[in-house]
N, C-alpha and C. Protein backbone atom coordinates (compact mmCIF):
# COMPACT_ATOMS: atom_id res chain seq x y z
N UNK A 1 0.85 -1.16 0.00
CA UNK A 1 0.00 0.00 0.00
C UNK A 1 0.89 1.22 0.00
N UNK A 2 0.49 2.30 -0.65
CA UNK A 2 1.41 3.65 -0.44
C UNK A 2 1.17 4.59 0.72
N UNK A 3 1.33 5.92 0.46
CA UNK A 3 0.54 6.46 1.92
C UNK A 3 -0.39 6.90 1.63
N UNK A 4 -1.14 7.22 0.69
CA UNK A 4 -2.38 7.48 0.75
C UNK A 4 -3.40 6.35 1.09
N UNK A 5 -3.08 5.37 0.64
CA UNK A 5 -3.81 4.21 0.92
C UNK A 5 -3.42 3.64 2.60
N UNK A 6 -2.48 4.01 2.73
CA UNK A 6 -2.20 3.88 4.35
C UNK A 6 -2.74 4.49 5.51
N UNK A 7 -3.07 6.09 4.80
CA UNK A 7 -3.58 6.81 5.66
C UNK A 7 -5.90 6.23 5.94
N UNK A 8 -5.93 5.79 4.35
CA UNK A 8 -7.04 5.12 4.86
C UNK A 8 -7.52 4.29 5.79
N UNK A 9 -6.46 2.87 5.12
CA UNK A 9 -6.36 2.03 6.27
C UNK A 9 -6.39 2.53 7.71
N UNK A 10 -5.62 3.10 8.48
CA UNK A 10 -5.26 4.03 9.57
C UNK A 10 -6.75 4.47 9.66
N UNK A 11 -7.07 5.32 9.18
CA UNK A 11 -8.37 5.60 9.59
C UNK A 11 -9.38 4.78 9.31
N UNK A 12 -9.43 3.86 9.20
CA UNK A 12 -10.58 2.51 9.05
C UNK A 12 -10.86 2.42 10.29
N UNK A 13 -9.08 1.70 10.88
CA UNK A 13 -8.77 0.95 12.13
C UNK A 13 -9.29 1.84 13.38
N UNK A 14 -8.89 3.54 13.60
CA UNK A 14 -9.17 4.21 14.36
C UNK A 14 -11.34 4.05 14.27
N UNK A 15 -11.64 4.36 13.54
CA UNK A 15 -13.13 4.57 12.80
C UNK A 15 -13.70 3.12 13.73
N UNK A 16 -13.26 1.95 13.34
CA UNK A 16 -13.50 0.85 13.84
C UNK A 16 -13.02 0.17 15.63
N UNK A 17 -12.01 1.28 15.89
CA UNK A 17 -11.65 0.71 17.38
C UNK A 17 -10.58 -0.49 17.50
N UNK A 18 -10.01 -0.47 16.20
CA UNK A 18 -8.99 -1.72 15.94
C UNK A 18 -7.39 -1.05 16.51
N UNK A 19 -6.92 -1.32 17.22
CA UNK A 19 -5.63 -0.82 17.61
C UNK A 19 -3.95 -0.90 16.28
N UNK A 20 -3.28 -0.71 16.56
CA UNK A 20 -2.74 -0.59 15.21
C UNK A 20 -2.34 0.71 14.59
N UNK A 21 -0.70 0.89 14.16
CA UNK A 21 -0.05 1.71 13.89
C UNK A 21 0.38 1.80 12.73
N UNK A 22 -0.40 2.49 11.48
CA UNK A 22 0.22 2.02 10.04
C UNK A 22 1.37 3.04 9.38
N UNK A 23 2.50 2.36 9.56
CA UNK A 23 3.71 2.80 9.15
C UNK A 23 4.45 1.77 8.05
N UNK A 24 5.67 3.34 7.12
CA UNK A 24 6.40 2.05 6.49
C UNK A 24 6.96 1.48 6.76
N UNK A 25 7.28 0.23 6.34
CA UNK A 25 8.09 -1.12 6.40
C UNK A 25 9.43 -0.80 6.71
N UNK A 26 9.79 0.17 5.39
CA UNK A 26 11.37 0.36 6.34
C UNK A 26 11.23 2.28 6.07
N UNK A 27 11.22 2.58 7.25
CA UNK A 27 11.06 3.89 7.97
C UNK A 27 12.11 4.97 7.21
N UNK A 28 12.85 4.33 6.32
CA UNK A 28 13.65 5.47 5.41
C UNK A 28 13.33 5.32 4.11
N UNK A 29 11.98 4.82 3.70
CA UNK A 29 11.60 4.38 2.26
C UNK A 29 10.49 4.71 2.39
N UNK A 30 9.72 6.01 2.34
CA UNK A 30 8.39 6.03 2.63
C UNK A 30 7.49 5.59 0.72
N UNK A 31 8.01 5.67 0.53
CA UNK A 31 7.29 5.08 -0.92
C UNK A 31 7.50 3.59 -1.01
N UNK A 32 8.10 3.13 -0.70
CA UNK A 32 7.88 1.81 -0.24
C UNK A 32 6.85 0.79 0.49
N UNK A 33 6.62 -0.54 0.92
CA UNK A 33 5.50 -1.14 1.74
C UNK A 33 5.04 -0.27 2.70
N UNK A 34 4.03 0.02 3.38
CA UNK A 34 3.36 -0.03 4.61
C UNK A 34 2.99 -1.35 5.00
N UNK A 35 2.86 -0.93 6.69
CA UNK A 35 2.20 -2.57 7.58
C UNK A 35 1.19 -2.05 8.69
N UNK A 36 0.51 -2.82 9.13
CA UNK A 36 0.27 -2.24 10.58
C UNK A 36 0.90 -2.86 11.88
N UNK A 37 1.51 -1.77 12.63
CA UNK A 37 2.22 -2.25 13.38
C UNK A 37 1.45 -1.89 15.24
N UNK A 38 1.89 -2.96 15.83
CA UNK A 38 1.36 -2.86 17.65
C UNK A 38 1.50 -1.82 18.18
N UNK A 39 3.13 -0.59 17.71
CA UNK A 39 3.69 0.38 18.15
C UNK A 39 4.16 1.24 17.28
N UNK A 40 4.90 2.37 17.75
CA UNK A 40 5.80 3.27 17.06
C UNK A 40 7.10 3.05 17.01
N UNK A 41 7.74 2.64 18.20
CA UNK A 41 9.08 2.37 18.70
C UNK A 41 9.70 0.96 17.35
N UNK A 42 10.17 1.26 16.03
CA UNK A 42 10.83 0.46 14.97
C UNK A 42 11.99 -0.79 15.71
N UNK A 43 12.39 -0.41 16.97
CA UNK A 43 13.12 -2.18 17.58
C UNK A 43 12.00 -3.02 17.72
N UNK A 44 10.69 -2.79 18.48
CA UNK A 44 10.14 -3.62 19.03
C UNK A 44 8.79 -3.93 19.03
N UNK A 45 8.49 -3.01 17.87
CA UNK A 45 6.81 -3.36 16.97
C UNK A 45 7.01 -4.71 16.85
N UNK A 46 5.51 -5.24 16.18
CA UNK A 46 5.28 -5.73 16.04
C UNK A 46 4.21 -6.18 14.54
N UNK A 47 4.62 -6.77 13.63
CA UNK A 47 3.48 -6.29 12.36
C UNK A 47 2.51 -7.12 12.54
N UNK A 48 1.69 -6.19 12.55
CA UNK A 48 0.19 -6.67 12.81
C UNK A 48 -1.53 -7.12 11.97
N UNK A 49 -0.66 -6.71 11.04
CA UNK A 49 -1.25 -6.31 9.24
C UNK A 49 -2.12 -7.17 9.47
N UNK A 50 -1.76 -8.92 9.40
CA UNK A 50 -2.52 -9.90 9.50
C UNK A 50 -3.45 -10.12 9.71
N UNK A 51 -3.30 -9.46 11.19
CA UNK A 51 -4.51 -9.80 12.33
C UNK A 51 -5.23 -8.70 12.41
N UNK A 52 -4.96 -7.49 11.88
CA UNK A 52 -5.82 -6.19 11.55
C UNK A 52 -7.08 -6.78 10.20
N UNK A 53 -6.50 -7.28 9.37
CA UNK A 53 -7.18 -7.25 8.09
C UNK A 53 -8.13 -8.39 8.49
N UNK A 54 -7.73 -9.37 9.37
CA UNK A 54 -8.81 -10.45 9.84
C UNK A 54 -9.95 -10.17 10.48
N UNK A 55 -9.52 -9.40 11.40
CA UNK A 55 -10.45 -8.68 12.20
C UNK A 55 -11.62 -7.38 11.17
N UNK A 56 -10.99 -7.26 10.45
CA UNK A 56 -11.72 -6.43 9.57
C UNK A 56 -12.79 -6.86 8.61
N UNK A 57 -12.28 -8.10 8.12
CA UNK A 57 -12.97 -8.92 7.06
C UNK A 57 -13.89 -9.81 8.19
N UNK A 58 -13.70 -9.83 9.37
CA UNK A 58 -14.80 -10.21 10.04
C UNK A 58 -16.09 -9.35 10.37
N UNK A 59 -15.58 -8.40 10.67
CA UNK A 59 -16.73 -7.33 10.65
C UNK A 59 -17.47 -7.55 9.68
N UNK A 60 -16.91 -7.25 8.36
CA UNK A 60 -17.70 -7.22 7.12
C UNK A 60 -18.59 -8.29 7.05
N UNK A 61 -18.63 -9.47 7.25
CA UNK A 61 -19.13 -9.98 7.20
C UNK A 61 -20.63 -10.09 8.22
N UNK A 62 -20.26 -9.13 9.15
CA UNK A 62 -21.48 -9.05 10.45
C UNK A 62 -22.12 -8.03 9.85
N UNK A 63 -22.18 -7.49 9.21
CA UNK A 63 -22.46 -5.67 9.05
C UNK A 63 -23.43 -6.00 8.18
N UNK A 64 -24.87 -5.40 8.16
CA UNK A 64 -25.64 -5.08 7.29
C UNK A 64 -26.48 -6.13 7.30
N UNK A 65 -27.58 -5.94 7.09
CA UNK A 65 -28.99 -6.67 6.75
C UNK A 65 -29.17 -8.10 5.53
N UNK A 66 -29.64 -8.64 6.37
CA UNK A 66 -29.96 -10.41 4.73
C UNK A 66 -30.76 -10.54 4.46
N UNK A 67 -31.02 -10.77 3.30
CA UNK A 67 -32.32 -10.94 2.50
C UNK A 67 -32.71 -12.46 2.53
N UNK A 68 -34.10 -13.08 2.95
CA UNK A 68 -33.91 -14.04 2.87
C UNK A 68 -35.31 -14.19 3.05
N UNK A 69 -36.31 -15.89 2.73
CA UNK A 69 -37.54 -16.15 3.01
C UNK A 69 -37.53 -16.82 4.69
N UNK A 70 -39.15 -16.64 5.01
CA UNK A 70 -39.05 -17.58 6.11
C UNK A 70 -40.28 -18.37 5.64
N UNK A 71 -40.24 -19.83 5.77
CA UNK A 71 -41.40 -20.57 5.27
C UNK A 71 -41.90 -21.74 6.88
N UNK A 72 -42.78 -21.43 6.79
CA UNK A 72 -43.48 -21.99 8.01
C UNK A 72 -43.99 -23.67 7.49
N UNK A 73 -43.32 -24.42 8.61
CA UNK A 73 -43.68 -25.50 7.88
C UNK A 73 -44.83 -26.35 9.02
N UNK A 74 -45.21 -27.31 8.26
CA UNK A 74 -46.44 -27.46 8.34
C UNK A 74 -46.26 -28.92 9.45
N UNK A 75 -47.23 -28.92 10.07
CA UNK A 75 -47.17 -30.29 11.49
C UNK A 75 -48.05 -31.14 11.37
C-alpha cells in the first residue's frame, strides 16, 4: 500500500476501534511497503497487518442486513 492508501487504512482501524499503527516497512523508504504495526518504537513493533485485516474482514461480514424467506412449515 502507499501512503495514501495507508492513511485510509489508519483511519478505518481508528473509525473501527482496531488498535494498530500504520507505518512504512522500512522507515527510510516512505514510498515503499506499509504494515500495521502494535507500536511506534521500529526495535520492538510488532506487524500486525494480518490480524488487523482479519479482524476487519470479520466485521464485514457481520455488518448489514440479509435478505432471505421464512417458510413456516407445516405439522
Amino acid at each position: 500500500m502507499d501512503k495514501v492508501e495507508a492513511q485510509q487504512v489508519a483511519n478505518t482501524l481508528r473509525r473501527l476501534g482496531i488498535r494498530g499503527i500504520v507505518s512504512p516497512q522500512d522507515l527510510g523508504n516512505p514510498d515503499g511497503h506499509w504494515r500495521v504495526y502494535d507500536g511506534t518504537d521500529p526495535v520492538t513493533r510488532r506487524d500486525i497487518t494480518d490480524e488487523a485485516l482479519a479482524i476487519i474482514r470479520g466485521m464485514s461480514r457481520k455488518t448489514g442486513p440479509t435478505r432471505g424467506f421464512i417458510v413456516p412449515t407445516s405439522r
